[in-house]
PDB file of N, CA and C in Angstrom:
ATOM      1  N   UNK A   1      65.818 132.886  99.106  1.00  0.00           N
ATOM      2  CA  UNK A   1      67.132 132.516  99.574  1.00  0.00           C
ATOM      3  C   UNK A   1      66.968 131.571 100.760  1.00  0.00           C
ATOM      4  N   UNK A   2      67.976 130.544 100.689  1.00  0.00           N
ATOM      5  CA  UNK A   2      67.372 129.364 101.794  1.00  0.00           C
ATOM      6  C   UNK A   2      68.850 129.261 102.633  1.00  0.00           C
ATOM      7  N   UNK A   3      68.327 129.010 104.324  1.00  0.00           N
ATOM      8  CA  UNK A   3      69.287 129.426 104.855  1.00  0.00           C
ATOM      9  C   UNK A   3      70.249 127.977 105.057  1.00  0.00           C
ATOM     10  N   UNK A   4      71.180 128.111 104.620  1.00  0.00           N
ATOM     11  CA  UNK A   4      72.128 126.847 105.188  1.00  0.00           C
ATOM     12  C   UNK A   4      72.892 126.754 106.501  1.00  0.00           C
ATOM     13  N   UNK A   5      72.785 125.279 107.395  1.00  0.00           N
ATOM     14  CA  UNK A   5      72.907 125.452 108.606  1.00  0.00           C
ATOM     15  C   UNK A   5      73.990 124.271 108.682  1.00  0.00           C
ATOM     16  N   UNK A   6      74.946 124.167 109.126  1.00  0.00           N
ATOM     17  CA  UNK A   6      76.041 123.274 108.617  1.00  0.00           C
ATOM     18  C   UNK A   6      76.043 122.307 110.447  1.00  0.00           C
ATOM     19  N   UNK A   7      76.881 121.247 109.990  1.00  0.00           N
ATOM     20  CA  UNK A   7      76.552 120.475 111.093  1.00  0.00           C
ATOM     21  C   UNK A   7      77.693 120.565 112.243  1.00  0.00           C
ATOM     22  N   UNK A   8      77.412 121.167 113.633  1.00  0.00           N
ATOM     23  CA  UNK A   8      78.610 121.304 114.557  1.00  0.00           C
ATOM     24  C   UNK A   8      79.439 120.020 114.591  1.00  0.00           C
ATOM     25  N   UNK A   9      80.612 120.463 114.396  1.00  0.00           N
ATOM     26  CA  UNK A   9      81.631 119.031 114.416  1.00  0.00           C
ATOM     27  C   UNK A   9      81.180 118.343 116.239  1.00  0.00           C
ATOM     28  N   UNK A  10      81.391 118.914 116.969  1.00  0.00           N
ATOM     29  CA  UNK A  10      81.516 118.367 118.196  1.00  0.00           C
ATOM     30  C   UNK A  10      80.196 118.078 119.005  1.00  0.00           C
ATOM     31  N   UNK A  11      79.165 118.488 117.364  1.00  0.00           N
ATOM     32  CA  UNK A  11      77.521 117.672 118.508  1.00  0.00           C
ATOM     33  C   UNK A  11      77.799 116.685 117.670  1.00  0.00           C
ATOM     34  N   UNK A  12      78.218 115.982 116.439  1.00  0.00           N
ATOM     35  CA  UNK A  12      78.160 115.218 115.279  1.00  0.00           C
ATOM     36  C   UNK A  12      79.140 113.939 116.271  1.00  0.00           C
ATOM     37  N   UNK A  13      80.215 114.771 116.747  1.00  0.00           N
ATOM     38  CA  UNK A  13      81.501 113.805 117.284  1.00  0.00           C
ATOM     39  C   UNK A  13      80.697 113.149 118.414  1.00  0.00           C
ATOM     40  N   UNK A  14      80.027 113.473 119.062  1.00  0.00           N
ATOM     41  CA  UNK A  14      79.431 113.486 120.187  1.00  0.00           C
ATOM     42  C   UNK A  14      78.661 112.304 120.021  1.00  0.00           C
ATOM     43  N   UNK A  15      77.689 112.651 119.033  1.00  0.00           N
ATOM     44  CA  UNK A  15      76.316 111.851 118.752  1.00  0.00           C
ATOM     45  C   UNK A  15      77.422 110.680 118.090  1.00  0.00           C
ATOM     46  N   UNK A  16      78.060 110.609 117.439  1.00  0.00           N
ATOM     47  CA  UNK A  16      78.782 109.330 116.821  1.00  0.00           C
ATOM     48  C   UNK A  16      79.268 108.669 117.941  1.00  0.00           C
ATOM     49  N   UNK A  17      80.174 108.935 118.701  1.00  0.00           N
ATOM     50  CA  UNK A  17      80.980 108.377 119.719  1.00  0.00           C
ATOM     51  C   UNK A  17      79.838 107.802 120.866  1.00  0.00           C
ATOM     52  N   UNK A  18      78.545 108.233 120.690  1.00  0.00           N
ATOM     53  CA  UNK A  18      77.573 107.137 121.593  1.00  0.00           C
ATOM     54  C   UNK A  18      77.656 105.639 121.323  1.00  0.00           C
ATOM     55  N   UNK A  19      77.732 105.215 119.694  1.00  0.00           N
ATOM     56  CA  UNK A  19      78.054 104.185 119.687  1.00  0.00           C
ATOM     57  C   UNK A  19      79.091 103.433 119.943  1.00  0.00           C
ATOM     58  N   UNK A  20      79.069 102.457 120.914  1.00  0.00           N
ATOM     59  CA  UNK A  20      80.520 101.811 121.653  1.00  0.00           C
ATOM     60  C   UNK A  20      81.052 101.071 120.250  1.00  0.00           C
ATOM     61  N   UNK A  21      80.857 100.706 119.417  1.00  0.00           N
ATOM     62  CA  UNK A  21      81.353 100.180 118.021  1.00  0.00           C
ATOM     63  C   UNK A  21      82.491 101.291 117.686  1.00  0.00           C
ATOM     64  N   UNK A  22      81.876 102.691 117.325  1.00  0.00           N
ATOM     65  CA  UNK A  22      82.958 103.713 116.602  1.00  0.00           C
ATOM     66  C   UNK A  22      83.784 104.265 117.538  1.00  0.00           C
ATOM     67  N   UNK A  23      83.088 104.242 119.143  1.00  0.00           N
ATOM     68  CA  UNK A  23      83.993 104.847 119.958  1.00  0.00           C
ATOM     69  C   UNK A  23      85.308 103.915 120.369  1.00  0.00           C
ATOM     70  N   UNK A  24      84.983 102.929 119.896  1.00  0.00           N
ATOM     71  CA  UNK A  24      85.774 102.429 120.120  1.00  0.00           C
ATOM     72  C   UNK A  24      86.807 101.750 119.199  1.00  0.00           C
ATOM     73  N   UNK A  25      86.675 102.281 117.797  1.00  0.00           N
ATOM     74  CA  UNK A  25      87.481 102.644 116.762  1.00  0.00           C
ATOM     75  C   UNK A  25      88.128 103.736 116.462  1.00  0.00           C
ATOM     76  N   UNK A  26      87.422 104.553 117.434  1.00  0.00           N
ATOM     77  CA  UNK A  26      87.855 105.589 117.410  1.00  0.00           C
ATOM     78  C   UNK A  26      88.825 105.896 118.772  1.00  0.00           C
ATOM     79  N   UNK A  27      88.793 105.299 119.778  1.00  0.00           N
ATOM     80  CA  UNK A  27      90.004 104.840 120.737  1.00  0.00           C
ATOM     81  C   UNK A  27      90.998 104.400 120.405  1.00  0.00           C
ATOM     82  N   UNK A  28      90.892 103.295 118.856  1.00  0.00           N
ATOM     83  CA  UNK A  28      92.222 102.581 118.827  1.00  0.00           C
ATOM     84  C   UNK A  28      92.360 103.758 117.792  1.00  0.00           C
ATOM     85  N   UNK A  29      92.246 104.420 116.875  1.00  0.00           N
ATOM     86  CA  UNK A  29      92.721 105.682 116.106  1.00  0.00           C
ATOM     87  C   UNK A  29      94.081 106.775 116.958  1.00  0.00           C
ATOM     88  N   UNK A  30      93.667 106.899 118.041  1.00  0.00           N
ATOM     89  CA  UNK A  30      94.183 108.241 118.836  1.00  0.00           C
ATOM     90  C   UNK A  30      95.816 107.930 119.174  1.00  0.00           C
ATOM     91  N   UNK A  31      96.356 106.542 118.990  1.00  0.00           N
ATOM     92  CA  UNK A  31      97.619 106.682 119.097  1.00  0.00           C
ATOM     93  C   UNK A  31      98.367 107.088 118.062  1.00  0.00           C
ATOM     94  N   UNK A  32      97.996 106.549 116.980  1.00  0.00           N
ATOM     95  CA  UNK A  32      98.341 106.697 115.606  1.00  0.00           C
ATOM     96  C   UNK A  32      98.382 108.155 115.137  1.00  0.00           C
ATOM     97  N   UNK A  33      96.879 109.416 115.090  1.00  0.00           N
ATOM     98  CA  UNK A  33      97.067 110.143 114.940  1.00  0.00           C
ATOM     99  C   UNK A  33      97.766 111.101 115.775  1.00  0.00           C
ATOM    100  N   UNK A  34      98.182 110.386 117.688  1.00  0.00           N
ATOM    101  CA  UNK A  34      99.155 111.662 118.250  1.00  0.00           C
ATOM    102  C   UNK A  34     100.441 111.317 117.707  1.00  0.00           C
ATOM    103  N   UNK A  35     100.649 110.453 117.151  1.00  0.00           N
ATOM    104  CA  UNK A  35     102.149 110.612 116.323  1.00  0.00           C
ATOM    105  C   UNK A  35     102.135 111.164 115.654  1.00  0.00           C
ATOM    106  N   UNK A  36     101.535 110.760 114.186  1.00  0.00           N
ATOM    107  CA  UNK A  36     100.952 112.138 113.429  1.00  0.00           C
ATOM    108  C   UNK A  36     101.203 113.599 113.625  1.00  0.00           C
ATOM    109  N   UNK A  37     100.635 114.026 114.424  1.00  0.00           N
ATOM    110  CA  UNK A  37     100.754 115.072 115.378  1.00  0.00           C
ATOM    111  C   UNK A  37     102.120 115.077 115.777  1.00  0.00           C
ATOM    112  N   UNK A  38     102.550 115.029 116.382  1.00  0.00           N
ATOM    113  CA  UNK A  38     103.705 114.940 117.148  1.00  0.00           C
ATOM    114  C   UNK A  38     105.120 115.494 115.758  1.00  0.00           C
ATOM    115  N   UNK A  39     105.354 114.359 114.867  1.00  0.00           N
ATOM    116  CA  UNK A  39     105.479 114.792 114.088  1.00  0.00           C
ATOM    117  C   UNK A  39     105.314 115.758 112.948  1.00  0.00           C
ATOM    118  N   UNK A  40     104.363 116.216 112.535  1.00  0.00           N
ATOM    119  CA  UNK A  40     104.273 117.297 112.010  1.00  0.00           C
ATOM    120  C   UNK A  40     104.618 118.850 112.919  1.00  0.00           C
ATOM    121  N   UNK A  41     103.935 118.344 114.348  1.00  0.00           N
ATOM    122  CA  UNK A  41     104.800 119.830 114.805  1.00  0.00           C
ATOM    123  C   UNK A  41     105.857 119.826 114.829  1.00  0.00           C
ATOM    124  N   UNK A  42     106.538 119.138 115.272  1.00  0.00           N
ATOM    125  CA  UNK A  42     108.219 119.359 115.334  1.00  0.00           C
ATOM    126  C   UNK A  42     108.661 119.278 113.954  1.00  0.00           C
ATOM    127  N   UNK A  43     108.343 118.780 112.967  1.00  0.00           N
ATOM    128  CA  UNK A  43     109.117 119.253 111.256  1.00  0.00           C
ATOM    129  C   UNK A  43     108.306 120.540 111.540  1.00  0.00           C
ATOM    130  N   UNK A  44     107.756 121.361 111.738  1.00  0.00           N
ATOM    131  CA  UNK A  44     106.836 122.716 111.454  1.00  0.00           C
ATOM    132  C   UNK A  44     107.712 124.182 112.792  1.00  0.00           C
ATOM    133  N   UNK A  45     108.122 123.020 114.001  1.00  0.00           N
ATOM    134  CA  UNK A  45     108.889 123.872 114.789  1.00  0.00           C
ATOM    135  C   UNK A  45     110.710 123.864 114.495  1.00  0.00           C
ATOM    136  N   UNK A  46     110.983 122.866 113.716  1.00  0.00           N
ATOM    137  CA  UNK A  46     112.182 122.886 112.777  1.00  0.00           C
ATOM    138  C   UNK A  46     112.316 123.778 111.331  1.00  0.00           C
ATOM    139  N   UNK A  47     110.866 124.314 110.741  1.00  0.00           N
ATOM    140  CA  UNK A  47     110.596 125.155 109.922  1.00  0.00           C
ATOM    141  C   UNK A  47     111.546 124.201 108.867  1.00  0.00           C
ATOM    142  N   UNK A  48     110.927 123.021 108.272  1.00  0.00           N
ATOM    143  CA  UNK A  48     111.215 122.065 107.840  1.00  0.00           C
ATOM    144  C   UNK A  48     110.231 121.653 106.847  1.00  0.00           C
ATOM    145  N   UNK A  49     110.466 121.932 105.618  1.00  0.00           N
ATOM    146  CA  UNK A  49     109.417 121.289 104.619  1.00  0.00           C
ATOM    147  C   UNK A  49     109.269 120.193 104.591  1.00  0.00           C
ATOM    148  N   UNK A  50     108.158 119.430 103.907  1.00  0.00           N
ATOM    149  CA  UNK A  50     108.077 118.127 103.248  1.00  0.00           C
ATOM    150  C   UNK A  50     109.027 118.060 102.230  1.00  0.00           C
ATOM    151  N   UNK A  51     109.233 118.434 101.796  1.00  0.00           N
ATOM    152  CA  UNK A  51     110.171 118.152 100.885  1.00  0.00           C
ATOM    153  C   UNK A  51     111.801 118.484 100.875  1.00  0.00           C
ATOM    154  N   UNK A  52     111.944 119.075 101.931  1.00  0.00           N
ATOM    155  CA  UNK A  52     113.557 118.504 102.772  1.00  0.00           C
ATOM    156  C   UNK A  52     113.481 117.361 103.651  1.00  0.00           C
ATOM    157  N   UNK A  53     112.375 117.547 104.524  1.00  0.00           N
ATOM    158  CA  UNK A  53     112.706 115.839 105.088  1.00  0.00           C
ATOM    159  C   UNK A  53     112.315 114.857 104.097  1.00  0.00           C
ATOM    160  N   UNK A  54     111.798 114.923 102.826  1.00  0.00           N
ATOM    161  CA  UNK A  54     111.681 113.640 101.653  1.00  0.00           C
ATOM    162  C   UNK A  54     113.204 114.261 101.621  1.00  0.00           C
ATOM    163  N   UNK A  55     114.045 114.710 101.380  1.00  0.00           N
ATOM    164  CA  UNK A  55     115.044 114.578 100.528  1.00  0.00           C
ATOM    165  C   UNK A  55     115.967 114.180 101.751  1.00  0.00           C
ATOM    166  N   UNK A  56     116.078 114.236 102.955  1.00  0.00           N
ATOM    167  CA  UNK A  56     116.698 113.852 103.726  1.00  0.00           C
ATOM    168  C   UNK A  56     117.217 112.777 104.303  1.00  0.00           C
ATOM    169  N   UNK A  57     115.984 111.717 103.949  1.00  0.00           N
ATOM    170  CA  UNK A  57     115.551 110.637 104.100  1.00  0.00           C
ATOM    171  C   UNK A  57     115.752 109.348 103.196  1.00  0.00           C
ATOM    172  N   UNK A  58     115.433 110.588 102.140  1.00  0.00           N
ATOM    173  CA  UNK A  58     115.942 109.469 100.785  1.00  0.00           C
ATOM    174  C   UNK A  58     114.244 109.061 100.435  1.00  0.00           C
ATOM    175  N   UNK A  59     113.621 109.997  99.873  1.00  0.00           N
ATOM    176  CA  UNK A  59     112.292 109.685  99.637  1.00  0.00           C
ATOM    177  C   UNK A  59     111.799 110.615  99.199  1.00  0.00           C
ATOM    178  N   UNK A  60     110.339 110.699  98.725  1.00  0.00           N
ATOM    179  CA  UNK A  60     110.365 112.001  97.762  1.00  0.00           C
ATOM    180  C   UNK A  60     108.890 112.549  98.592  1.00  0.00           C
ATOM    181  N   UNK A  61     108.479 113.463  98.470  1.00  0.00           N
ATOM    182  CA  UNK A  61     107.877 115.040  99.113  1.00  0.00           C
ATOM    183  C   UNK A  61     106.217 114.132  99.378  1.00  0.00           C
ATOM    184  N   UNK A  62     105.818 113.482  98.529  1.00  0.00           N
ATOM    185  CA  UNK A  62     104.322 112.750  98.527  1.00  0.00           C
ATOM    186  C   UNK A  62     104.497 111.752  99.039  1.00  0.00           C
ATOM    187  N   UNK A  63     105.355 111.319  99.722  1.00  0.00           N
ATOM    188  CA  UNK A  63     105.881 109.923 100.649  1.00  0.00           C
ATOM    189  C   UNK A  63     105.729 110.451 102.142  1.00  0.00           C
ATOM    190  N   UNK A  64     105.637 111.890 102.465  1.00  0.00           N
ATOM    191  CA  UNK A  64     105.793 112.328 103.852  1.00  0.00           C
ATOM    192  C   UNK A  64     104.276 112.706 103.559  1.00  0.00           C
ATOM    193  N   UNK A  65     103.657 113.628 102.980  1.00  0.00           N
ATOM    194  CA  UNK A  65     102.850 113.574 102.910  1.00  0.00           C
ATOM    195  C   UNK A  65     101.308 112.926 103.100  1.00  0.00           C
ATOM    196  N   UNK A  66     101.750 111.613 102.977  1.00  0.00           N
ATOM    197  CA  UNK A  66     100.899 110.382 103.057  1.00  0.00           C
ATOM    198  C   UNK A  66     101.339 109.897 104.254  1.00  0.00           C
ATOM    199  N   UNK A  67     102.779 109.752 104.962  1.00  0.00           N
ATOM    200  CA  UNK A  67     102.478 109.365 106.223  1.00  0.00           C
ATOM    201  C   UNK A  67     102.190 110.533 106.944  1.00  0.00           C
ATOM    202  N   UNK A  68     101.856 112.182 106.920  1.00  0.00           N
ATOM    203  CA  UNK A  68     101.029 112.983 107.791  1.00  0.00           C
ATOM    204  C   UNK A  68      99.881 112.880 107.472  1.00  0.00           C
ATOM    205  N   UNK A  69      99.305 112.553 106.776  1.00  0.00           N
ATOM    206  CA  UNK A  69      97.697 112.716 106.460  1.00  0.00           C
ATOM    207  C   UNK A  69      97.158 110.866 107.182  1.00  0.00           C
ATOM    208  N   UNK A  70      97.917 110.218 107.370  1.00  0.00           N
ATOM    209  CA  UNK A  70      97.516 108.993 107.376  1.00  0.00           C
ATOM    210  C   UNK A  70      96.779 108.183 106.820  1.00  0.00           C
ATOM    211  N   UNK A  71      96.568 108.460 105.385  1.00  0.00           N
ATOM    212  CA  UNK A  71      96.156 107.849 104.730  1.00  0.00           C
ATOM    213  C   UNK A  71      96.824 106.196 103.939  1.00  0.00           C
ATOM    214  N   UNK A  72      98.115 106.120 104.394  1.00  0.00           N
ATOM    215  CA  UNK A  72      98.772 104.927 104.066  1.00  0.00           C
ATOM    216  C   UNK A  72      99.522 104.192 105.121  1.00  0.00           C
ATOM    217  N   UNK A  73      99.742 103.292 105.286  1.00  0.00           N
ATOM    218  CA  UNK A  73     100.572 102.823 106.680  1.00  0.00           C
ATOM    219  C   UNK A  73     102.157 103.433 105.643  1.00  0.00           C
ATOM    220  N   UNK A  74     103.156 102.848 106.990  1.00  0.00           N
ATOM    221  CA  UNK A  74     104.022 102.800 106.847  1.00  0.00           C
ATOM    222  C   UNK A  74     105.603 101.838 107.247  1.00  0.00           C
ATOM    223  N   UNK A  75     106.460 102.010 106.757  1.00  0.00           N
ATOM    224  CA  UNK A  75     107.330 100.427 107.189  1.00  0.00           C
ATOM    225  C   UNK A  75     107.978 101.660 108.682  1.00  0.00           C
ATOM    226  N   UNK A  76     108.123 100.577 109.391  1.00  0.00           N
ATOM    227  CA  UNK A  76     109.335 100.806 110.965  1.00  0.00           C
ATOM    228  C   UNK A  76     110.399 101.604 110.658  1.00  0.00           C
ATOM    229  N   UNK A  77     110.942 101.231 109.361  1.00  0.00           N
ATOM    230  CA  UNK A  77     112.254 102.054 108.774  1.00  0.00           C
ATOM    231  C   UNK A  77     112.102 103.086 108.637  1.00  0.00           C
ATOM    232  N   UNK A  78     111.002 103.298 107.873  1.00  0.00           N
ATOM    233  CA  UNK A  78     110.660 105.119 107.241  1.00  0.00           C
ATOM    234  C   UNK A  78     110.339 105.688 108.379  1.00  0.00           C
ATOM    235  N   UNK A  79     109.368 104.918 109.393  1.00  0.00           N
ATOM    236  CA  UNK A  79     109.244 105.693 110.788  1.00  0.00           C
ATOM    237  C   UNK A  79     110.659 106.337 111.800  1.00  0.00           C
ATOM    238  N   UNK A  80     111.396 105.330 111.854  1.00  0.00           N
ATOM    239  CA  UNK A  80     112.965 105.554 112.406  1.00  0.00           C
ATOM    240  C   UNK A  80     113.632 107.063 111.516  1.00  0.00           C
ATOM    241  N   UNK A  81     113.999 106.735 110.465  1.00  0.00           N
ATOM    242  CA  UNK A  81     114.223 107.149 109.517  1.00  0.00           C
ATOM    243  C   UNK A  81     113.547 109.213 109.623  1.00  0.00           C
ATOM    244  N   UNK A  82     112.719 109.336 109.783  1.00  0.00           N
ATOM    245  CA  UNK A  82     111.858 110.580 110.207  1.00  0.00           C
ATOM    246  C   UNK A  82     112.011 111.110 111.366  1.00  0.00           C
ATOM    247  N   UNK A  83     112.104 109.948 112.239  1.00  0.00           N
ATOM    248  CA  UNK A  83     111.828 110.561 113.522  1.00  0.00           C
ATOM    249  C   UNK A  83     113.868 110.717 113.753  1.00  0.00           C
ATOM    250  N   UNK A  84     114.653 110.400 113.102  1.00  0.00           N
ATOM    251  CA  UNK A  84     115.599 110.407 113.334  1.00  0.00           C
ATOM    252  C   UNK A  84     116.357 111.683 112.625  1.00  0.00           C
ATOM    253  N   UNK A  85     115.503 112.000 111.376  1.00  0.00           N
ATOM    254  CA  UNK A  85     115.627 113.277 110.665  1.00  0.00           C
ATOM    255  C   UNK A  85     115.577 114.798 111.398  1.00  0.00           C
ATOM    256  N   UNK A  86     114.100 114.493 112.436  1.00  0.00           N
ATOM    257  CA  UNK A  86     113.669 115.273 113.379  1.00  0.00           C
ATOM    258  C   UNK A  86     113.989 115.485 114.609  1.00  0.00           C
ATOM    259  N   UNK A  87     115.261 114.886 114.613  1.00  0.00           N
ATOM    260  CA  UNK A  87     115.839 114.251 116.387  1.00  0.00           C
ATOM    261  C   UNK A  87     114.727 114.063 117.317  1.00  0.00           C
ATOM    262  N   UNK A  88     114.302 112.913 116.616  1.00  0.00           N
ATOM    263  CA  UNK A  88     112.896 112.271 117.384  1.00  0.00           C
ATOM    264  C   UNK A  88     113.261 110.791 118.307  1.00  0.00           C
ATOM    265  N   UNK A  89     113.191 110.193 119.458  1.00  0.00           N
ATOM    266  CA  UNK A  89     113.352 108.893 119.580  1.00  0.00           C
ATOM    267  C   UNK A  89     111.656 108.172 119.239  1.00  0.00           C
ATOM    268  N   UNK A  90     112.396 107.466 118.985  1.00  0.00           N
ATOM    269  CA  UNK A  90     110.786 106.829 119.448  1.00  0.00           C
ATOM    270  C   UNK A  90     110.440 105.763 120.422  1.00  0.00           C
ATOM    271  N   UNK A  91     109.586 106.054 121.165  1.00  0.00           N
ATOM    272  CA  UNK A  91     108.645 105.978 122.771  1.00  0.00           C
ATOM    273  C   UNK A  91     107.370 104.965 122.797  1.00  0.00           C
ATOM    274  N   UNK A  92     107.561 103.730 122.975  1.00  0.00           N
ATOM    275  CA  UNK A  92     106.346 103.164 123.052  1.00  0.00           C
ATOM    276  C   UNK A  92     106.162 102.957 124.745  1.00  0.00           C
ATOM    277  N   UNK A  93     104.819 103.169 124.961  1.00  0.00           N
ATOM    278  CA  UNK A  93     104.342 103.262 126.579  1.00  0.00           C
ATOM    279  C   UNK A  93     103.267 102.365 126.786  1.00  0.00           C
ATOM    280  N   UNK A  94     103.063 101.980 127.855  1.00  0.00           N
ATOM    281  CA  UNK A  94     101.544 101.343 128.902  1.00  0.00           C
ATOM    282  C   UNK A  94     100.594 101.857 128.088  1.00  0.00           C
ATOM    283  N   UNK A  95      99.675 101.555 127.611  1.00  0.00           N
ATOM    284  CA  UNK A  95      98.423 102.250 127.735  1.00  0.00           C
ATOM    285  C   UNK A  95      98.221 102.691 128.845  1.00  0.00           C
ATOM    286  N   UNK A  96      97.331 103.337 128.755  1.00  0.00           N
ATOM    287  CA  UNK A  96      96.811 104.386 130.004  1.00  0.00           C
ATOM    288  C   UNK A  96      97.513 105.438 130.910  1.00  0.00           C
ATOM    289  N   UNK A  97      98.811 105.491 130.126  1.00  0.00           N
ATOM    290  CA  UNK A  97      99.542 106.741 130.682  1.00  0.00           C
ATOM    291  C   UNK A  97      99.143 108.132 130.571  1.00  0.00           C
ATOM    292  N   UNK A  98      99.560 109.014 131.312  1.00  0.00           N
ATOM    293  CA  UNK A  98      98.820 110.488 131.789  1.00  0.00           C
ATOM    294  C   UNK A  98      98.394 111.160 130.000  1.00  0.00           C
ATOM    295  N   UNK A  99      99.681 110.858 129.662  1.00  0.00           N
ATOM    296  CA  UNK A  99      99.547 111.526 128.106  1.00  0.00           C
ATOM    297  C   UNK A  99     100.350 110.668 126.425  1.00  0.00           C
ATOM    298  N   UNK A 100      99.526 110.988 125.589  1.00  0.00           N
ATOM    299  CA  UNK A 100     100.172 109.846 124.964  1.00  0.00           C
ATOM    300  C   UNK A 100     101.034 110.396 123.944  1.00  0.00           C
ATOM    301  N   UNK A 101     102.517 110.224 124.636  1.00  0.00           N
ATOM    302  CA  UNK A 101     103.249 110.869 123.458  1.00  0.00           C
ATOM    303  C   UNK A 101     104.481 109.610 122.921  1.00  0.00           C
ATOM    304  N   UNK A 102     104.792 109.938 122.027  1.00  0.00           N
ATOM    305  CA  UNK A 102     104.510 108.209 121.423  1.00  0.00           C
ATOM    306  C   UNK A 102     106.495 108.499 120.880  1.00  0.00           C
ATOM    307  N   UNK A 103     106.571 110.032 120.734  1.00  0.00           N
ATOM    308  CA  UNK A 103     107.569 111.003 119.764  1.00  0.00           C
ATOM    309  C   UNK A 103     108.310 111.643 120.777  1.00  0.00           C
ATOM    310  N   UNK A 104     109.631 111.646 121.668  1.00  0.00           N
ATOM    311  CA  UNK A 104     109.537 112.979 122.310  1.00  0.00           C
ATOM    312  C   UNK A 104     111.283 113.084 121.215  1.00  0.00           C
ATOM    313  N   UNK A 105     111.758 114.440 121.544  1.00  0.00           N
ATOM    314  CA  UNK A 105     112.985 115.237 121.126  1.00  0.00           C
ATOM    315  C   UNK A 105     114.099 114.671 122.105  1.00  0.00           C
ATOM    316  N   UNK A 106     114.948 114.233 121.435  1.00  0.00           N
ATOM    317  CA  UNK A 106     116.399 113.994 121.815  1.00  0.00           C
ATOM    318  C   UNK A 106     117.273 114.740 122.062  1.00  0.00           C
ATOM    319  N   UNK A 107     116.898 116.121 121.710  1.00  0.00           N
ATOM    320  CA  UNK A 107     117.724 117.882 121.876  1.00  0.00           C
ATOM    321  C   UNK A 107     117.595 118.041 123.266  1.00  0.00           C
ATOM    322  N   UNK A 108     118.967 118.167 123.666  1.00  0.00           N
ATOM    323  CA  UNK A 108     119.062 119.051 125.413  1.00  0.00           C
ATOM    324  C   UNK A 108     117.692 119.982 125.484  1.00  0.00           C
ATOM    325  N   UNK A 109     117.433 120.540 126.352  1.00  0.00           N
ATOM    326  CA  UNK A 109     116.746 121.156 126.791  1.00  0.00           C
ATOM    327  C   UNK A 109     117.486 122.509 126.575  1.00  0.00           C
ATOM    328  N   UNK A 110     116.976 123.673 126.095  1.00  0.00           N
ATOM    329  CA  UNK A 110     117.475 125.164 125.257  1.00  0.00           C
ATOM    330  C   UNK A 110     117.231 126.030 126.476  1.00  0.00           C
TER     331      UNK A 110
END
């Protein structure tokens, strides 16, 4: 029996991000996926399927899908369109601000 030893994500992330090439593809990545982010929690803290905000929107369940996984871009509209589903504004900032939130909630404060 042979022992399998799997590779730590964060010595792997580590050892990759030495190179200033990926780290720095991987810098321009991090706005993109905190929207990502951003969005999926709040459809998830709305207890909100993919497939009510596709139907909300006017789009169908593998259309949201693909813009959370980020595997496809997407048009300005469908972005509006989501974040407006989610009572989201949307926030473009400076680089280099404290935190990068790109999404915040338009709901009073509860």
């Amino acid at each position: 029996m042979s022992k399998f030893e799997g590779t730590n994500f964060l010595d792997f992330k580590k050892e990759l991000l030495k190179d200033s090439k990926e780290r720095q593809e991987y810098e321009a990545l991090k706005p993109k996926y905190a929207m990502i982010q951003s969005l999926i929690e709040r459809r998830s803290k709305l207890r909100m399927s993919q497939k009510k905000l596709a139907s909300i929107i006017g789009t169908k369940q593998p259309a949201i899908a693909r813009l959370e996984n980020g595997s496809h871009g997407t048009t300005i509209g469908t972005l509006f369109k989501v974040a407006n589903a989610l009572d989201l504004d949307v926030e473009l900032k400076p680089k280099g601000t404290v935190k990068v939130q790109t999404l915040t909630s338009t709901a009073p404060p509860s």
